[in-house]
Each structure stands twice: as structure tokens, then as C-alpha cells.
PDB file of N, CA and C in Angstrom:
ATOM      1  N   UNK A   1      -3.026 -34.603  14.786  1.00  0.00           N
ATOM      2  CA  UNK A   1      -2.864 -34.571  13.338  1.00  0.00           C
ATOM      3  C   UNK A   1      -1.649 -35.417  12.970  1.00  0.00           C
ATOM      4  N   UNK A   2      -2.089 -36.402  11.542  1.00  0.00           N
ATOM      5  CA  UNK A   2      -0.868 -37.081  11.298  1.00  0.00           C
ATOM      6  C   UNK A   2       0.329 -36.286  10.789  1.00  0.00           C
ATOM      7  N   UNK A   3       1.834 -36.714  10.942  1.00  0.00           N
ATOM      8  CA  UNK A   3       2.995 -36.091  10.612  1.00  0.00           C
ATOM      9  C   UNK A   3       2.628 -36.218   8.845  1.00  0.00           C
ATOM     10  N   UNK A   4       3.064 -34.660   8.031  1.00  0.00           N
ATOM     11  CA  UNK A   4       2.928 -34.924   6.829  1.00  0.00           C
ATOM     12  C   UNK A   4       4.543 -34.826   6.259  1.00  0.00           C
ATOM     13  N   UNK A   5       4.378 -35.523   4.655  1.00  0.00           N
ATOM     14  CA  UNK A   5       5.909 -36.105   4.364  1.00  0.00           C
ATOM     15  C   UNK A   5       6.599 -34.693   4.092  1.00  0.00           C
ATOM     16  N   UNK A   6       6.222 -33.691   4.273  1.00  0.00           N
ATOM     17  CA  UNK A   6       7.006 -32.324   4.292  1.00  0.00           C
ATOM     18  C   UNK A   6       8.259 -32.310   5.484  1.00  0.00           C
ATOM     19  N   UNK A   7       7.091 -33.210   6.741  1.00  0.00           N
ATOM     20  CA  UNK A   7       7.950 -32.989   7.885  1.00  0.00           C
ATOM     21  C   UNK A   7       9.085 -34.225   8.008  1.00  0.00           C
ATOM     22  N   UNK A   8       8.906 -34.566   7.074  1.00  0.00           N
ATOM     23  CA  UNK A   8      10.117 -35.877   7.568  1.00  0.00           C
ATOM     24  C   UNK A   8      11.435 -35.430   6.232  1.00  0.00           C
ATOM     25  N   UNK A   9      11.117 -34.313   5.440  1.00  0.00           N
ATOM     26  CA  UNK A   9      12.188 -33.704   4.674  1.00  0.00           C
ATOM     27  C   UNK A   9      13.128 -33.380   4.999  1.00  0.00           C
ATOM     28  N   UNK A  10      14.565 -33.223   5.244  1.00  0.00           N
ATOM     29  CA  UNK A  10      15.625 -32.558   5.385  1.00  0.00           C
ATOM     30  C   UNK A  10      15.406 -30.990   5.634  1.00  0.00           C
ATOM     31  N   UNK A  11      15.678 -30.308   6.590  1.00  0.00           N
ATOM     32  CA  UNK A  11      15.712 -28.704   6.498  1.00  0.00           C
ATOM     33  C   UNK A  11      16.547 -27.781   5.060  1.00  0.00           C
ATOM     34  N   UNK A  12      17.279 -28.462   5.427  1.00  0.00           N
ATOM     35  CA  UNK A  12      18.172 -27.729   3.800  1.00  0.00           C
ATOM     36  C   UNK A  12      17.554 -28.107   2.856  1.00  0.00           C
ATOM     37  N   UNK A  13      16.863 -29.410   2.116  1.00  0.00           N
ATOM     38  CA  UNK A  13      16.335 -29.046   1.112  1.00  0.00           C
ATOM     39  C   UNK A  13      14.932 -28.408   1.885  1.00  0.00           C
ATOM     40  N   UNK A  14      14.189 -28.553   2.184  1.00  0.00           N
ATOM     41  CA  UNK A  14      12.577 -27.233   2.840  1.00  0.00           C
ATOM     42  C   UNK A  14      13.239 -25.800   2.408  1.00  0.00           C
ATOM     43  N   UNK A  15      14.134 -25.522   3.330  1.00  0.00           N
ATOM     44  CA  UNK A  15      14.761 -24.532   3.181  1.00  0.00           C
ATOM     45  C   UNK A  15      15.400 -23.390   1.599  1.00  0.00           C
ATOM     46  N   UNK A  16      15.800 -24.521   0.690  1.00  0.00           N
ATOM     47  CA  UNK A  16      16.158 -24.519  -0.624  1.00  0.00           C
ATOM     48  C   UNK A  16      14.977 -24.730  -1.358  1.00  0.00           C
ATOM     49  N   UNK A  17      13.662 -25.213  -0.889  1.00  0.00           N
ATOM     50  CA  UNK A  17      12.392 -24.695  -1.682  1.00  0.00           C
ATOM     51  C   UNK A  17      12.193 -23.721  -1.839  1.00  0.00           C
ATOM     52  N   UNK A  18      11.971 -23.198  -0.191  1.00  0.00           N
ATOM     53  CA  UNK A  18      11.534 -21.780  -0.138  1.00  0.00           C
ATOM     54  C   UNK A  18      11.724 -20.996  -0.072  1.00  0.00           C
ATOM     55  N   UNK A  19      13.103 -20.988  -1.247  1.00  0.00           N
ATOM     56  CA  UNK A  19      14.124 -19.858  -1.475  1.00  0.00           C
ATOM     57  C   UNK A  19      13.931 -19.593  -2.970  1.00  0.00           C
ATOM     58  N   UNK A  20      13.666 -20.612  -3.475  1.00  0.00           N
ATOM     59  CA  UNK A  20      12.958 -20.728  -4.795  1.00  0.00           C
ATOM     60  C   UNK A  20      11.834 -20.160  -4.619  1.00  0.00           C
ATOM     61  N   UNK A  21      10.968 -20.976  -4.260  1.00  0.00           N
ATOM     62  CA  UNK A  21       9.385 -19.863  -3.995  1.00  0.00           C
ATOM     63  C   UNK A  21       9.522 -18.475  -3.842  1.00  0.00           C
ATOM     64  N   UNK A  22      10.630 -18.041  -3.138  1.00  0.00           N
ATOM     65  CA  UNK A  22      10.766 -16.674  -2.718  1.00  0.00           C
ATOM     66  C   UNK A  22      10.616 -16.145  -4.088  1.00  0.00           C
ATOM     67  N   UNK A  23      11.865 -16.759  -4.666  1.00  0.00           N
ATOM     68  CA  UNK A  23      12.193 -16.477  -6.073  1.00  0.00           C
ATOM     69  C   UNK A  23      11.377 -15.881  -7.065  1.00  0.00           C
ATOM     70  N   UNK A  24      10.387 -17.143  -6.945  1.00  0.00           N
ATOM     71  CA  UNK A  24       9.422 -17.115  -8.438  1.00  0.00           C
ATOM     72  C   UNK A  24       8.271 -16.329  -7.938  1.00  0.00           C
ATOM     73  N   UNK A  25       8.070 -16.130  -6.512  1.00  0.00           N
ATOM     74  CA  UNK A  25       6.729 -15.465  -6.007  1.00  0.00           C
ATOM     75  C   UNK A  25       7.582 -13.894  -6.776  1.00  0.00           C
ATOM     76  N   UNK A  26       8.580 -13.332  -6.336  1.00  0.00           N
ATOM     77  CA  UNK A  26       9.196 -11.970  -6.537  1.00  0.00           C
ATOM     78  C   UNK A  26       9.421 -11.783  -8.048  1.00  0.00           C
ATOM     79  N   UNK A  27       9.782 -12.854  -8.534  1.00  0.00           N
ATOM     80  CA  UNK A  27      10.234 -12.441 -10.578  1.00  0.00           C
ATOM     81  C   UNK A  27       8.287 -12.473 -10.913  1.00  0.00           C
ATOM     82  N   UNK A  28       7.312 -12.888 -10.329  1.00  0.00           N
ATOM     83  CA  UNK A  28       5.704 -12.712 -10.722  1.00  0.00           C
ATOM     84  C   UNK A  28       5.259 -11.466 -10.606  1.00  0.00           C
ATOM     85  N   UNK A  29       5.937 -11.100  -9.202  1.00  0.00           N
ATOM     86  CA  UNK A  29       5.084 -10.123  -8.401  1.00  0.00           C
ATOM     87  C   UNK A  29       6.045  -8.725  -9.629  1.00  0.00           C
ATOM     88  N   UNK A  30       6.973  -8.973  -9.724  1.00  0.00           N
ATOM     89  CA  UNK A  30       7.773  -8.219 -10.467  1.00  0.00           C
ATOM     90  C   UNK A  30       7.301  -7.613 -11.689  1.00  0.00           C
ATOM     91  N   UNK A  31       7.069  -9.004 -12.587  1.00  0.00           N
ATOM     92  CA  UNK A  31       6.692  -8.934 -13.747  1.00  0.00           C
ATOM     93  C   UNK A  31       5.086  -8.407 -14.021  1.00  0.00           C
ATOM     94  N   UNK A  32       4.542  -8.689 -12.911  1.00  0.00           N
ATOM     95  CA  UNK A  32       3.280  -8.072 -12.420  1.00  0.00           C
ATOM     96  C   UNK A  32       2.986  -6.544 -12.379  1.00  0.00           C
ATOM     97  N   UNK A  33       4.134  -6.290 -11.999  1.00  0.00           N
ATOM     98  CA  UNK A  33       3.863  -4.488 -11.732  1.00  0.00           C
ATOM     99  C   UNK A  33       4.966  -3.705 -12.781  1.00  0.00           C
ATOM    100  N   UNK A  34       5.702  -4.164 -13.345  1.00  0.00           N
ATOM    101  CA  UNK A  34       5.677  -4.348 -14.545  1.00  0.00           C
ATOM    102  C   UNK A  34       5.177  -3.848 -15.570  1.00  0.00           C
ATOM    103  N   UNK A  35       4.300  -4.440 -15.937  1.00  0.00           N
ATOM    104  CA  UNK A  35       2.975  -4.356 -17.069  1.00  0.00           C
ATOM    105  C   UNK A  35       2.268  -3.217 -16.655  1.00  0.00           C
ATOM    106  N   UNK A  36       2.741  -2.619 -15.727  1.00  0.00           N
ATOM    107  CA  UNK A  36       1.899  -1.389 -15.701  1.00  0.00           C
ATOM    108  C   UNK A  36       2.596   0.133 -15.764  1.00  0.00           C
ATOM    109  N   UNK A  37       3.740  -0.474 -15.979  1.00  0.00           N
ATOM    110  CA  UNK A  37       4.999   0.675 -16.254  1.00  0.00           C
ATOM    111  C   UNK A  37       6.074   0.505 -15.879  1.00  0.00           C
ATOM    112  N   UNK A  38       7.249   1.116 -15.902  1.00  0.00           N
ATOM    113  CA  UNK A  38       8.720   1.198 -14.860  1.00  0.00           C
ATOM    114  C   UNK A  38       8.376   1.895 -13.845  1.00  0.00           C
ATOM    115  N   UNK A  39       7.732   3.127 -13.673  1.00  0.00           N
ATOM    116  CA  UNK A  39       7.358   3.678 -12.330  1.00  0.00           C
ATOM    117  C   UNK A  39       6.544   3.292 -11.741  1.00  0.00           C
ATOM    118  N   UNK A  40       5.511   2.746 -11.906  1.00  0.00           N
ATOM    119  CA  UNK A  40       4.817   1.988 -10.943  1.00  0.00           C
ATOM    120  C   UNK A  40       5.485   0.907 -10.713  1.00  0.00           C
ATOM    121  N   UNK A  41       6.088   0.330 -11.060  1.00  0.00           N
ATOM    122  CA  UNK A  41       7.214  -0.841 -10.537  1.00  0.00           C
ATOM    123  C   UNK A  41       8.030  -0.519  -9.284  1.00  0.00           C
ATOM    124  N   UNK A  42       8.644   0.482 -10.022  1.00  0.00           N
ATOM    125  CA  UNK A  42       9.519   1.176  -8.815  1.00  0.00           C
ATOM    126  C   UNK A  42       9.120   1.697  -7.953  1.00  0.00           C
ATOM    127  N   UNK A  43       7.837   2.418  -8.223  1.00  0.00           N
ATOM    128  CA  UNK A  43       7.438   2.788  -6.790  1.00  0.00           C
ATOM    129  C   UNK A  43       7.088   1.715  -6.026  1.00  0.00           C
ATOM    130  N   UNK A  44       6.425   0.502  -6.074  1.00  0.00           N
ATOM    131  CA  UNK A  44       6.194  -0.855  -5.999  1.00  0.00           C
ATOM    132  C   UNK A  44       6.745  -1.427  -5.110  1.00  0.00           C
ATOM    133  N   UNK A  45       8.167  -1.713  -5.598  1.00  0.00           N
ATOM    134  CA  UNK A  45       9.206  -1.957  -5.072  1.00  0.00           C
ATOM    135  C   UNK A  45       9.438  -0.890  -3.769  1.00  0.00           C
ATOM    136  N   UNK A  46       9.693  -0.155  -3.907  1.00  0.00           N
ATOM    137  CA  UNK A  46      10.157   1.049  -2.722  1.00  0.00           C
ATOM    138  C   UNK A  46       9.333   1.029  -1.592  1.00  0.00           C
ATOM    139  N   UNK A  47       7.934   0.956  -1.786  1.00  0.00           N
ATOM    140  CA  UNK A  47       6.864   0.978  -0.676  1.00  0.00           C
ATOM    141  C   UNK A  47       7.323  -0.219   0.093  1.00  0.00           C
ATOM    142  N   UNK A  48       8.496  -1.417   0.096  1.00  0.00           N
ATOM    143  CA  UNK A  48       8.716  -1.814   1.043  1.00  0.00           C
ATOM    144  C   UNK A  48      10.094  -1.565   1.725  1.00  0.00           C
ATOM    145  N   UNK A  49      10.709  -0.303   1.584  1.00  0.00           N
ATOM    146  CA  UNK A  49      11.890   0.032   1.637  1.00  0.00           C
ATOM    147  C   UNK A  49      11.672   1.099   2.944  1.00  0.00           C
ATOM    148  N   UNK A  50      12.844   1.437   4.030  1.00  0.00           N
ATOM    149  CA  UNK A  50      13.050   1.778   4.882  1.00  0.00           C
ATOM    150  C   UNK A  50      12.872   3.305   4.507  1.00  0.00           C
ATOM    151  N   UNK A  51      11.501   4.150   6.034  1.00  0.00           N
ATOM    152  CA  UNK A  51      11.703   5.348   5.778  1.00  0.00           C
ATOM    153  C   UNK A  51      12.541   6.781   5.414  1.00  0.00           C
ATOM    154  N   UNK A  52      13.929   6.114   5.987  1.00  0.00           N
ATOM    155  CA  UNK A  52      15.054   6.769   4.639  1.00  0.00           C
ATOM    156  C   UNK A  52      15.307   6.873   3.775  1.00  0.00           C
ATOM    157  N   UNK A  53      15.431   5.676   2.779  1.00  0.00           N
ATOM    158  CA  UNK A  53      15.284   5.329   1.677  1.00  0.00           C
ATOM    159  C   UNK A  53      13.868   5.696   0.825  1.00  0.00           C
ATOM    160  N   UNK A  54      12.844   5.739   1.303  1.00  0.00           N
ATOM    161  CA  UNK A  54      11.198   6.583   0.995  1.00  0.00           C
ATOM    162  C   UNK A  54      11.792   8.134   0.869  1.00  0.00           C
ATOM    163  N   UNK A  55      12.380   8.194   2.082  1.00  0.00           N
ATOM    164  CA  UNK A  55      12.604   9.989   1.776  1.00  0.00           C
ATOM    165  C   UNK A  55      13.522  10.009   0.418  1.00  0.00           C
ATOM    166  N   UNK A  56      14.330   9.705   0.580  1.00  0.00           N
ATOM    167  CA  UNK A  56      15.558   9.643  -0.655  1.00  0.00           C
ATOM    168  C   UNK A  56      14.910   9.777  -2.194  1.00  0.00           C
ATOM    169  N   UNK A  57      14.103   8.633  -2.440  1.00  0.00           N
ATOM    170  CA  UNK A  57      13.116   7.894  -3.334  1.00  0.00           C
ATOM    171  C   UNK A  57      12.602   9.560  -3.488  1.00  0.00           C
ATOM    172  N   UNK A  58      11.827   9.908  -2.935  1.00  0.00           N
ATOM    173  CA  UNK A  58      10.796  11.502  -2.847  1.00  0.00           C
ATOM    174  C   UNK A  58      11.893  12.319  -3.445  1.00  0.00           C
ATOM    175  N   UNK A  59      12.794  12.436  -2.914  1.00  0.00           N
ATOM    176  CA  UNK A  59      13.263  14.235  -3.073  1.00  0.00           C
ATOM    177  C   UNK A  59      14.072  13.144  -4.337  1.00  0.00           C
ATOM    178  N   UNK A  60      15.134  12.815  -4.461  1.00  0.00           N
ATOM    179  CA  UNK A  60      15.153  12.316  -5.840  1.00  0.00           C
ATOM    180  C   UNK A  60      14.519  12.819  -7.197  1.00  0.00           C
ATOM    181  N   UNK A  61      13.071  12.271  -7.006  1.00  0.00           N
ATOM    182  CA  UNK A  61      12.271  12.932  -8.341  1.00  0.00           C
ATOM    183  C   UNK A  61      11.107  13.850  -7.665  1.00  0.00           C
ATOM    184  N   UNK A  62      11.453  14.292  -6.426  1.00  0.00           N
ATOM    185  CA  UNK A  62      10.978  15.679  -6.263  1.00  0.00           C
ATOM    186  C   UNK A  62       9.498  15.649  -5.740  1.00  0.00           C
ATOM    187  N   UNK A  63       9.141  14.438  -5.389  1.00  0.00           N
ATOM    188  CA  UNK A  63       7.428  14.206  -5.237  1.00  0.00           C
ATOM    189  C   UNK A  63       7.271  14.989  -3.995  1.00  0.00           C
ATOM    190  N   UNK A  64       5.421  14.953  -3.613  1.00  0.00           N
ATOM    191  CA  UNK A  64       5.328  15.463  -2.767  1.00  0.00           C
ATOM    192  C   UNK A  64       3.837  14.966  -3.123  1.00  0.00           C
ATOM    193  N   UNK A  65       2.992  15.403  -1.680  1.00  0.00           N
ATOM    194  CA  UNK A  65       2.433  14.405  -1.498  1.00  0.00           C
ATOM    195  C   UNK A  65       1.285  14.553  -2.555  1.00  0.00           C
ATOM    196  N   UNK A  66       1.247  15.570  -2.922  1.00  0.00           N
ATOM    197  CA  UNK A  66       0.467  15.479  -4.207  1.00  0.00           C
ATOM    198  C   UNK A  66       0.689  15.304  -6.009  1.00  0.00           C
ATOM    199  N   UNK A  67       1.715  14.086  -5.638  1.00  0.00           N
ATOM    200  CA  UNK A  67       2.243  12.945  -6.532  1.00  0.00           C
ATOM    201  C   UNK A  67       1.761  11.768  -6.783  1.00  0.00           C
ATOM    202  N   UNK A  68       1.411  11.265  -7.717  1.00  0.00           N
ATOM    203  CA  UNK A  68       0.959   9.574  -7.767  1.00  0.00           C
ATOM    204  C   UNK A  68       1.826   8.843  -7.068  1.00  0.00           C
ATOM    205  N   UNK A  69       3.073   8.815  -6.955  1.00  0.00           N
ATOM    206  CA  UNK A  69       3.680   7.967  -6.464  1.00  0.00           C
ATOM    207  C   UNK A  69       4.786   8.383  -5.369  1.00  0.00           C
ATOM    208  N   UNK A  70       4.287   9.576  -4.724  1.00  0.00           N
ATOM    209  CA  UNK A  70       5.012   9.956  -3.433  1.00  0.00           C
ATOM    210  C   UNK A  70       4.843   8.389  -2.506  1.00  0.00           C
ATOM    211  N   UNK A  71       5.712   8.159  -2.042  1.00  0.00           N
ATOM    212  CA  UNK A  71       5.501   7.148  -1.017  1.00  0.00           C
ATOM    213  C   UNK A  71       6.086   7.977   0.461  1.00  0.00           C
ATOM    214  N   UNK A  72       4.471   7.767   1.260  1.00  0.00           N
ATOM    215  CA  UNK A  72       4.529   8.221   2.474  1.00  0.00           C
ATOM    216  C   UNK A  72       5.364   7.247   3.888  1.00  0.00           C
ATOM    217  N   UNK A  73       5.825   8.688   4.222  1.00  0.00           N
ATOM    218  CA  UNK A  73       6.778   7.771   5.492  1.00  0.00           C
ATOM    219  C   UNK A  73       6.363   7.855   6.749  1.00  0.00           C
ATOM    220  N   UNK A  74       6.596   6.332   7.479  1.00  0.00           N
ATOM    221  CA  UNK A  74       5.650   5.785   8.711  1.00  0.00           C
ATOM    222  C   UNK A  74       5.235   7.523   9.809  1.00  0.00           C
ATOM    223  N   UNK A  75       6.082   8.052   9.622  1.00  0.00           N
ATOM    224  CA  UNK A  75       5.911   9.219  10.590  1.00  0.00           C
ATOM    225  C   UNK A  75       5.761  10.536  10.336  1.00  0.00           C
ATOM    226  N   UNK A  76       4.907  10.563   8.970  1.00  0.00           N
ATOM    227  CA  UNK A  76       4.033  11.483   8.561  1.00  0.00           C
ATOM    228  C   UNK A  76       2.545  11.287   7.993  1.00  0.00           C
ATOM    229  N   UNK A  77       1.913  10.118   8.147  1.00  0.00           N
ATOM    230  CA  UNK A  77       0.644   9.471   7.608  1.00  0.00           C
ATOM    231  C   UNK A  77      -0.534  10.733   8.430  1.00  0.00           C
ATOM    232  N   UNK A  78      -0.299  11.213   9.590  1.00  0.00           N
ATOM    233  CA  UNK A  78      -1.328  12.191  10.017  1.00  0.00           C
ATOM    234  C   UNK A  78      -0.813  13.536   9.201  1.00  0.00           C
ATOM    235  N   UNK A  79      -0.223  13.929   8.717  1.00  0.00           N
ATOM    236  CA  UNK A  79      -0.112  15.442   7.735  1.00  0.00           C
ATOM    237  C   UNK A  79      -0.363  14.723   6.651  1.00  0.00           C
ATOM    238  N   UNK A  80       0.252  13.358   5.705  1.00  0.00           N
ATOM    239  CA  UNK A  80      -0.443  13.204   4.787  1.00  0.00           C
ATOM    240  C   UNK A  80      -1.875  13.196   4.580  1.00  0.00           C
ATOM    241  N   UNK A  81      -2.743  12.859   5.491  1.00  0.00           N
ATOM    242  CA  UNK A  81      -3.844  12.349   5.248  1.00  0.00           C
ATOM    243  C   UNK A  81      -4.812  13.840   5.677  1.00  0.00           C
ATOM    244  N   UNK A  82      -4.091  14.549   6.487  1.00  0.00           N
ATOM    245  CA  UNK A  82      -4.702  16.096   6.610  1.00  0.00           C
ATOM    246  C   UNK A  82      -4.505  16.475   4.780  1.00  0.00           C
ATOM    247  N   UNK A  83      -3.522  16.351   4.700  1.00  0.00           N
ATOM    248  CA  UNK A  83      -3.340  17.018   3.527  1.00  0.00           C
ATOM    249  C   UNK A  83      -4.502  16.955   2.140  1.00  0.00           C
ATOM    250  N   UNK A  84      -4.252  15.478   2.177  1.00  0.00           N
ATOM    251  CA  UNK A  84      -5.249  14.768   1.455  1.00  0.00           C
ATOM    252  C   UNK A  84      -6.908  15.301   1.966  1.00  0.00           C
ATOM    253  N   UNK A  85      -6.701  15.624   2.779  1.00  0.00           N
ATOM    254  CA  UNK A  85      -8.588  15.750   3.175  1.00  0.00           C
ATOM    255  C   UNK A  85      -8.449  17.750   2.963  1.00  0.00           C
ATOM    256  N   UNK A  86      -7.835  17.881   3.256  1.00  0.00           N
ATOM    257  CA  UNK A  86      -7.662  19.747   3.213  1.00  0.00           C
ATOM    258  C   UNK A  86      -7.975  19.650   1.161  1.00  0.00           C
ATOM    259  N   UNK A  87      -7.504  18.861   0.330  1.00  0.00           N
ATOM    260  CA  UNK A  87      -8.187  18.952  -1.059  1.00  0.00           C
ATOM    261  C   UNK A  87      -9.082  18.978  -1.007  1.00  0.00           C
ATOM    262  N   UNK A  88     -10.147  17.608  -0.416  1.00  0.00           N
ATOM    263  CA  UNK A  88     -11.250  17.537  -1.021  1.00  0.00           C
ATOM    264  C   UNK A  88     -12.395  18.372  -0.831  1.00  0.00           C
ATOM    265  N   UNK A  89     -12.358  19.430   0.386  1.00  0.00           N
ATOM    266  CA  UNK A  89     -12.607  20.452   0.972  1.00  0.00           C
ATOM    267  C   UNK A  89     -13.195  21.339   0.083  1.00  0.00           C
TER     268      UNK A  89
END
């Protein structure tokens, strides 16, 4: 495959693109979830945040898993999902 003129760019500016891109992909994705409230935003946001910070997030405003916007942590998805199936029961 021929070399394309991306690759004959400087790293610092490549680099300083796709810091921008980062940028404008995150103020979209933002403004995106957004439009559908402040809490769904925030929860949004949080679902990529460290299972400490998930717990924190929970007891904070008290969720549990039968919350819209409990966000489940990596090392309870088998009691959540019991849980979830013990409803529909």
C-alpha cells in the first residue's frame, strides 16, 4: 500500500488533531445525552468511571438496582442480573 500524506505529517501536529477530535467527538457525545436530561447525562458520563466511583455515584442518590440509572459494578453483574430476572418471575 502506497504511503498516505497523513504519514509524512509531523507527530505533534497528528497528535494535536486528535486531541481536537477527542474534543469535538466528547462536547457531541455530550451535547447528545444532554437532550435527554442532566441525569441521563450524568449517568452517561459515569458508566465510564471506575467501580469506586460507580459505588459512590449509587449510594450518593441512593440507587439500587431497581433504579433507572443505578450503574452496575464490574463485580456484581451476576446478582444484578439474578435480580433483574427474580422480577420478571
Amino acid at each position: 500500500m502506497a504511503e498516505q500524506f497523513i504519514d509524512t505529517v509531523a507527530e505533534h501536529i497528528t497528535g494535536a488533531m486528535e486531541q481536537q477530535i477527542a474534543e469535538d467527538l466528547y462536547e457531541n457525545w455530550s451535547n447528545n445525552n444532554l437532550e435527554e436530561g442532566s441525569e441521563y447525562a450524568e449517568q452517561a458520563f459515569m458508566s465510564y468511571a471506575s467501580d469506586d466511583l460507580k459505588k459512590q455515584y449509587n449510594e450518593y442518590y441512593g440507587y439500587t438496582y431497581d433504579d433507572e440509572y443505578y450503574l452496575v459494578l464490574s463485580t456484581e453483574w451476576d446478582l444484578y442480573v439474578a435480580h433483574k430476572n427474580k422480577d420478571k418471575e
